[in-house]
N, C-alpha and C. Protein backbone atom coordinates (compact mmCIF):
# COMPACT_ATOMS: atom_id res chain seq x y z
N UNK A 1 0.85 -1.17 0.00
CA UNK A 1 0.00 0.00 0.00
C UNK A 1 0.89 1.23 0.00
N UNK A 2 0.97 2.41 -0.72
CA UNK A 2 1.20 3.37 -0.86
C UNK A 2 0.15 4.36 0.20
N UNK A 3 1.25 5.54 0.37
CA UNK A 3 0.86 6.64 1.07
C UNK A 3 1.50 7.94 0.28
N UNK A 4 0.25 8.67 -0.41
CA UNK A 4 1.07 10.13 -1.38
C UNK A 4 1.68 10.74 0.30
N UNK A 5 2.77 11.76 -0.11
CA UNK A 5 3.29 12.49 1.09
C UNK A 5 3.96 13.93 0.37
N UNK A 6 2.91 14.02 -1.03
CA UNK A 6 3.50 15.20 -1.47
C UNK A 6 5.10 15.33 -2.67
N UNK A 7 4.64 16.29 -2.82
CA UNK A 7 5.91 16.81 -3.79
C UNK A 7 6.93 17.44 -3.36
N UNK A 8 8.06 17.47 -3.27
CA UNK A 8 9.18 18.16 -2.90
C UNK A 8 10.15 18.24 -3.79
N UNK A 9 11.14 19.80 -3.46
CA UNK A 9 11.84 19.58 -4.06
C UNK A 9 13.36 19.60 -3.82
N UNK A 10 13.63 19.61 -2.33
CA UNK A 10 14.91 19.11 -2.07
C UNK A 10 14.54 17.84 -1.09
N UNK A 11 15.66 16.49 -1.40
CA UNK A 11 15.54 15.40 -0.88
C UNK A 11 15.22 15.57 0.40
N UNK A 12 16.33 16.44 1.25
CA UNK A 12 15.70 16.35 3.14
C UNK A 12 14.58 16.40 3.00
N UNK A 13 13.98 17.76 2.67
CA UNK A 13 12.13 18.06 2.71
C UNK A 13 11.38 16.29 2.77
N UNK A 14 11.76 15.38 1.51
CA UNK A 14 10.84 14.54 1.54
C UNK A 14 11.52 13.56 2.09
N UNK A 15 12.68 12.99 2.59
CA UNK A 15 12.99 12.29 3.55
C UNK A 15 12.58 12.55 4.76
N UNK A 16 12.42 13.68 5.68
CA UNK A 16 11.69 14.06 6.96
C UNK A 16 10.37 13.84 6.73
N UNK A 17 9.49 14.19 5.48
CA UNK A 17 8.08 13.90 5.56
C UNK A 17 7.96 12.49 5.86
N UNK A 18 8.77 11.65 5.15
CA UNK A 18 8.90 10.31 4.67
C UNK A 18 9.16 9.96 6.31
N UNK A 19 9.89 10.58 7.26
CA UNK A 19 10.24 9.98 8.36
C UNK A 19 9.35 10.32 9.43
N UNK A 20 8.57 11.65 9.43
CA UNK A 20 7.00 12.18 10.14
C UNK A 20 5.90 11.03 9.63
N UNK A 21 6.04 10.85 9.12
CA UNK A 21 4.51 9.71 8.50
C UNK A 21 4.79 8.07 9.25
N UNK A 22 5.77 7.83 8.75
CA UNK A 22 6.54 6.48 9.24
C UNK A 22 6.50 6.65 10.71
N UNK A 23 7.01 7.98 11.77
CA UNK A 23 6.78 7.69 12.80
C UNK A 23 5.24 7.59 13.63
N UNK A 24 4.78 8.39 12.45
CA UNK A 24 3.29 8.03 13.03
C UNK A 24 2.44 6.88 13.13
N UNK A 25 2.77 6.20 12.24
CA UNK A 25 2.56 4.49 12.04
C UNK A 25 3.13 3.96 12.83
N UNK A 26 4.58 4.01 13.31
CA UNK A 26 4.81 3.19 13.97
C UNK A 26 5.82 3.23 15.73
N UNK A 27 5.74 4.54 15.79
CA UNK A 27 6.33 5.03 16.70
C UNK A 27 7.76 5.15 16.85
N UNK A 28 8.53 4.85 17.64
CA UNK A 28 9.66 4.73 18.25
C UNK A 28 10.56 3.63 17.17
N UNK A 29 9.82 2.54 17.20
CA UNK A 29 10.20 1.38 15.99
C UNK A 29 10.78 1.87 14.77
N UNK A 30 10.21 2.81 14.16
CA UNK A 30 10.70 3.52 12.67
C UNK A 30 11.75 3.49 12.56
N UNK A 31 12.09 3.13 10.94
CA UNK A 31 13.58 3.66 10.72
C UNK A 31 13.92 4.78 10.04
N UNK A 32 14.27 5.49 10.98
CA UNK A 32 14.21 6.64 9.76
C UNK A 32 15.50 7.13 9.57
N UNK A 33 15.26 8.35 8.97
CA UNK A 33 16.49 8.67 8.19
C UNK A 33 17.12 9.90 8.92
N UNK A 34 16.43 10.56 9.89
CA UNK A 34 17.34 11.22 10.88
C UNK A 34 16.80 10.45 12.05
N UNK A 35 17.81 11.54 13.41
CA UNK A 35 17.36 11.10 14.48
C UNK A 35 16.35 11.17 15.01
N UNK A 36 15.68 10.26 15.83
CA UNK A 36 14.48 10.39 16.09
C UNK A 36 13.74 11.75 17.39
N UNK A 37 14.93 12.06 17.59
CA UNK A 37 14.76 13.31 18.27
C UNK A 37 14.57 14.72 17.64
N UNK A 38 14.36 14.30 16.37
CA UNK A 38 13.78 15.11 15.84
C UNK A 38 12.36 15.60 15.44
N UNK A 39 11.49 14.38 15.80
CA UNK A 39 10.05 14.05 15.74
C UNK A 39 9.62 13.86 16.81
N UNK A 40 9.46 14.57 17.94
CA UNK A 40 8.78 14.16 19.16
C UNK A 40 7.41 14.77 19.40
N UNK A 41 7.15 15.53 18.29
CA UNK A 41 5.72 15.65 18.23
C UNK A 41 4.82 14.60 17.00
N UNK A 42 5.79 13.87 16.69
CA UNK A 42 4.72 12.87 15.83
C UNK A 42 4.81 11.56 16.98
N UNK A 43 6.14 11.64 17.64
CA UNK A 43 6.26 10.30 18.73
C UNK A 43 5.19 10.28 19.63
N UNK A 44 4.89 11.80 19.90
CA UNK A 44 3.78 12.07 21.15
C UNK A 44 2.26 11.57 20.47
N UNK A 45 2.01 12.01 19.24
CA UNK A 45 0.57 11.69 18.54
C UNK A 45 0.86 10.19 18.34
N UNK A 46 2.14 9.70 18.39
CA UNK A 46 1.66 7.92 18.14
C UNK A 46 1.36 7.50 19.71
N UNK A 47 2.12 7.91 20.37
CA UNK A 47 1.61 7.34 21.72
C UNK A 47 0.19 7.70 22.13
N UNK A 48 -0.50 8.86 22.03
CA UNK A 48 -1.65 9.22 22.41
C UNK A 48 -2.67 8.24 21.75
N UNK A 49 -2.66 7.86 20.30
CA UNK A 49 -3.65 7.55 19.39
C UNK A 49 -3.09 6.09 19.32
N UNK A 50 -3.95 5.72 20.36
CA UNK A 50 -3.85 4.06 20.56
C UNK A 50 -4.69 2.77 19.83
N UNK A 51 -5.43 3.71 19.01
CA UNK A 51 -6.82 3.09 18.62
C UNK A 51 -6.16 2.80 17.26
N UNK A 52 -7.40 2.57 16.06
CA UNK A 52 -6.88 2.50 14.55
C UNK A 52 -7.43 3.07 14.18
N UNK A 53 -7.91 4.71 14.66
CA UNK A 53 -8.37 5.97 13.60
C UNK A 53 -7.05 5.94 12.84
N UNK A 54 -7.68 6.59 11.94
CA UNK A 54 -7.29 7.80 10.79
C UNK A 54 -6.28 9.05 11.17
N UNK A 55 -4.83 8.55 10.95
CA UNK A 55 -3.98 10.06 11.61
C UNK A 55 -4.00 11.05 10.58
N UNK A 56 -4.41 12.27 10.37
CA UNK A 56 -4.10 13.16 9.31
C UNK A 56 -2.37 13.73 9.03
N UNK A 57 -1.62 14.15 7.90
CA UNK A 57 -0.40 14.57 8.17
C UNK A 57 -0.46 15.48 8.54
N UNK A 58 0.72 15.55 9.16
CA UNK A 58 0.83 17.55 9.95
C UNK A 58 1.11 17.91 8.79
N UNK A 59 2.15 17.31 7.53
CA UNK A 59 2.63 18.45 6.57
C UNK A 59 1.95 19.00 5.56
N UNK A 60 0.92 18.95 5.90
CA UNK A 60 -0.12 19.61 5.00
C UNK A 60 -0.05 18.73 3.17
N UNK A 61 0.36 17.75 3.25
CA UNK A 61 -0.21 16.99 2.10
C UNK A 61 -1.37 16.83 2.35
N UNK A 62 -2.11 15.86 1.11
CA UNK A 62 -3.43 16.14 1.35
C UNK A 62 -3.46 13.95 1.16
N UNK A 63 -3.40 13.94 2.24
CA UNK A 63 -3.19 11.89 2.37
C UNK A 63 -3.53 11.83 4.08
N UNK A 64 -3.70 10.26 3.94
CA UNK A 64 -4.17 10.46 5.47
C UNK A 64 -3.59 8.85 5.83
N UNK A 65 -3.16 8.77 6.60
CA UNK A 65 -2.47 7.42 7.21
C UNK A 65 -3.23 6.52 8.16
N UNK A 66 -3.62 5.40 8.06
CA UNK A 66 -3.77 4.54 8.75
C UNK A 66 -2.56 3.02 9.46
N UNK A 67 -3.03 3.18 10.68
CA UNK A 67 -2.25 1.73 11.19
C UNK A 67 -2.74 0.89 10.37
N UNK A 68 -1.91 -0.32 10.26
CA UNK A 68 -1.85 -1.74 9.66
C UNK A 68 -3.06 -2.40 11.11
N UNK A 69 -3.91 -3.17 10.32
CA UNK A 69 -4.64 -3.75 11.36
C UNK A 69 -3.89 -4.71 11.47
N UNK A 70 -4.53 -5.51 12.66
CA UNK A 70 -3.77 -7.37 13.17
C UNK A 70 -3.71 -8.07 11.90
N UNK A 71 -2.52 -8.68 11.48
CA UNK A 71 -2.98 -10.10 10.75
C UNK A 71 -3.64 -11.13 10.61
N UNK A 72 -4.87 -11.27 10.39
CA UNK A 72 -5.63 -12.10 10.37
C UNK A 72 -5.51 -13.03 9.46
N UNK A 73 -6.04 -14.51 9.90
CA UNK A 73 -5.89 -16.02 8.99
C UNK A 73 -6.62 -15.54 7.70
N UNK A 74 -6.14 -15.94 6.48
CA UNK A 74 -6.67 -16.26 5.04
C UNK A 74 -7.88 -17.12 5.26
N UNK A 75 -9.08 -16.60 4.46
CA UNK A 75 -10.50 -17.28 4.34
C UNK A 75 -9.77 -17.98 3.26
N UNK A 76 -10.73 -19.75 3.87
CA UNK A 76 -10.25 -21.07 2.81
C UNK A 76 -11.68 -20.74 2.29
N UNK A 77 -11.28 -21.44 0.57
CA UNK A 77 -12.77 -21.97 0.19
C UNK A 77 -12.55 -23.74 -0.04
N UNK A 78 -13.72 -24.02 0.88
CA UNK A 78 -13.93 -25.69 0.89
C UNK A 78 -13.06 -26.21 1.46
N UNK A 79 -12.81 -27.17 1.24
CA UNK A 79 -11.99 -28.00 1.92
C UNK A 79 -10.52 -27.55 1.99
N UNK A 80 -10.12 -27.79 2.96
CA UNK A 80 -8.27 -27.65 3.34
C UNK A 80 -7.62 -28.24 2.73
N UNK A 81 -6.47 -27.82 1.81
CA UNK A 81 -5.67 -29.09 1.27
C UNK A 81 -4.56 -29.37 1.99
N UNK A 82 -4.40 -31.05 1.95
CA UNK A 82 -3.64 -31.48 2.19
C UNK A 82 -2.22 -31.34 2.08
N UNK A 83 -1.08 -31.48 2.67
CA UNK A 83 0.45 -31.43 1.73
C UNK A 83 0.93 -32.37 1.17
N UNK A 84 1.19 -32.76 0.00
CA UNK A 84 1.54 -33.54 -0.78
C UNK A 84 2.71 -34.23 -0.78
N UNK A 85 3.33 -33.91 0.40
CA UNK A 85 4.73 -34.36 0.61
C UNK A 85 3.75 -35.27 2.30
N UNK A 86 4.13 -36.58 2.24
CA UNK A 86 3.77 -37.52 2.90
C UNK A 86 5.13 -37.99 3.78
N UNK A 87 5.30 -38.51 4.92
CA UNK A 87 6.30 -38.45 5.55
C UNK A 87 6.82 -39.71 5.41
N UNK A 88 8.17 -39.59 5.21
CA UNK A 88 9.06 -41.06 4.88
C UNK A 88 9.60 -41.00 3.21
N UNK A 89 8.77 -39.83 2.33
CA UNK A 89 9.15 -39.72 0.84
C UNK A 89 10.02 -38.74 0.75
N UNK A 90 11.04 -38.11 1.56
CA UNK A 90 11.68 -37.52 1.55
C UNK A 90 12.68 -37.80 1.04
């Protein structure tokens, strides 16, 4: 999944956006591309917003970020298949 984060036109500009968005998704975890002491007002909105709303960007792009929900199991249709590798045919 893609997230627009705008047009820029010197690299920092869109590496920091790139690293404000990312920390908002994922907090502290992020890898970003400066130090993270540089974002402690996106660190503070990930900690506050514990839920899975909708974070808007601060940088005034016009995109809106959501958390990744839980991974949930793949719906089977019908029956389960078997593995075709039987033990001892190795």
């Amino acid at each position: 999944k893609h997230i627009y984060l705008g047009l820029y036109n010197e690299e920092a500009a869109a590496a920091k956006a790139y690293d404000r968005a990312l920390v908002r998704l994922r907090g502290a975890a992020a890898a970003t591309n400066y130090s993270l002491t540089n974002y402690k007002d996106e660190l503070q909105a990930f900690e506050l917003d514990t839920s899975t709303e909708t974070l808007a960007l601060s940088n005034g792009a016009d995109g809106i970020l959501k958390r990744p929900a839980p991974a949930q199991p793949l719906p089977t249709r019908g029956k389960p298949v078997k593995s075709p590798v039987t033990p001892g045919t190795r």
